[in-house]
Protein backbone atom coordinates (compact mmCIF):
# COMPACT_ATOMS: atom_id res chain seq x y z
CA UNK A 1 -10.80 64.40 -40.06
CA UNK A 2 -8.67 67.52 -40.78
CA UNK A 3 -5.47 67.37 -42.90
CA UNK A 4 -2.58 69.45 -41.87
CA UNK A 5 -0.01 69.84 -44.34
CA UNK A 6 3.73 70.47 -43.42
CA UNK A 7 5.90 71.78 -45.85
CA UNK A 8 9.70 71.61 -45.22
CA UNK A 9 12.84 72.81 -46.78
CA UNK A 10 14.87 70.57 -44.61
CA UNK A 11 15.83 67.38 -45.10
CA UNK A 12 13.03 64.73 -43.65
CA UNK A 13 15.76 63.24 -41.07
CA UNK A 14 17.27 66.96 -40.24
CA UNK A 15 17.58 66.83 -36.62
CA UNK A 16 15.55 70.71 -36.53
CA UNK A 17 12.96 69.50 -38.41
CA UNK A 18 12.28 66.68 -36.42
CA UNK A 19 12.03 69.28 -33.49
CA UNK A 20 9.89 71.40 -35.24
CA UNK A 21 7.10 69.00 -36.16
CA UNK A 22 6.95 67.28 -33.03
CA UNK A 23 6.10 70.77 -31.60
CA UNK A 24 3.46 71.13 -34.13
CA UNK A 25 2.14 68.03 -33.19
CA UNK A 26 2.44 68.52 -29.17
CA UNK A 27 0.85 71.59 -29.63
CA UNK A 28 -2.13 70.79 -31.53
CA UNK A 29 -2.02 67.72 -28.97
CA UNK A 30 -2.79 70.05 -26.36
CA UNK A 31 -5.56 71.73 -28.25
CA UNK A 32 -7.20 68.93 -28.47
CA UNK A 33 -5.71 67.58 -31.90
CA UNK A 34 -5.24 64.30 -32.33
CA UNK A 35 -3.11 62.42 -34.80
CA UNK A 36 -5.64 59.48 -36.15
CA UNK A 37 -8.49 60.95 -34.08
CA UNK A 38 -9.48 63.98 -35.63
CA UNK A 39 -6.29 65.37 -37.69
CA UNK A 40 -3.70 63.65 -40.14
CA UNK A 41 -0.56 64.99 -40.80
CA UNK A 42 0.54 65.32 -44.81
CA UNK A 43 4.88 66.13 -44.69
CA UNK A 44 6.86 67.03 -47.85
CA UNK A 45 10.20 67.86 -48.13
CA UNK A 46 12.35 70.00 -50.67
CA UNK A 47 15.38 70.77 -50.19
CA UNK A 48 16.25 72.02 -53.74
CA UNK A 49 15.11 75.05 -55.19
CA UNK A 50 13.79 73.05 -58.34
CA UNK A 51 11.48 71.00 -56.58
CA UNK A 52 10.21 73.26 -54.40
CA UNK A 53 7.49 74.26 -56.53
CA UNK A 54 6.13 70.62 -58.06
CA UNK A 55 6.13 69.51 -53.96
CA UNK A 56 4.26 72.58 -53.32
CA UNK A 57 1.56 72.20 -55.86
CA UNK A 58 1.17 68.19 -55.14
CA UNK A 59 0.53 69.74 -51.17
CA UNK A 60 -2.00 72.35 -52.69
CA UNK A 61 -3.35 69.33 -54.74
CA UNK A 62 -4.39 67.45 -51.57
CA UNK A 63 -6.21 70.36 -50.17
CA UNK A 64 -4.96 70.61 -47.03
CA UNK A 65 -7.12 72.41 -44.00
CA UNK A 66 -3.37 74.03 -43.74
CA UNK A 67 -0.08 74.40 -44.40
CA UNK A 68 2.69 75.07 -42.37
CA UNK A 69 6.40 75.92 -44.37
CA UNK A 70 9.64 76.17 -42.33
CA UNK A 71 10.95 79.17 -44.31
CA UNK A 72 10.10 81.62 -46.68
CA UNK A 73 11.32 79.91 -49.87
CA UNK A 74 9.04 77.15 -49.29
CA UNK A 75 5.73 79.17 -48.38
């Protein structure tokens, strides 16, 4: 089982995030990825600046197979 960790600066209900990890998902769907199969999906949001970093390091903590941020703060 591989863990994919996704990292987000939105907020967890934010309509664009939503969009954007259901296309992760879909995607890695049609790769051949699938959720409770073969891959498991770790999400974390931060939408302040402060706790950016202490989400980011409990995400590195896990060891994730990888991560995927939504912007460049967050990576």
């Amino acid at each position: 089982m591989r863990l994919v960790g996704i990292f987000s600066s939105f907020e967890e209900n934010d309509p664009e995030s939503r969009r954007r990890n259901a296309a992760i998902k879909q995607r890695l769907a049609e790769l051949g990825w699938a959720e409770s199969r073969n891959i498991r999906f770790d999400y974390r949001w931060a939408t302040g600046s402060s706790e950016r970093l202490r989400v980011a390091e409990q995400m590195v903590a896990q060891a994730p197979d990888v991560i995927f941020t939504t912007l460049a703060p967050a990576t």
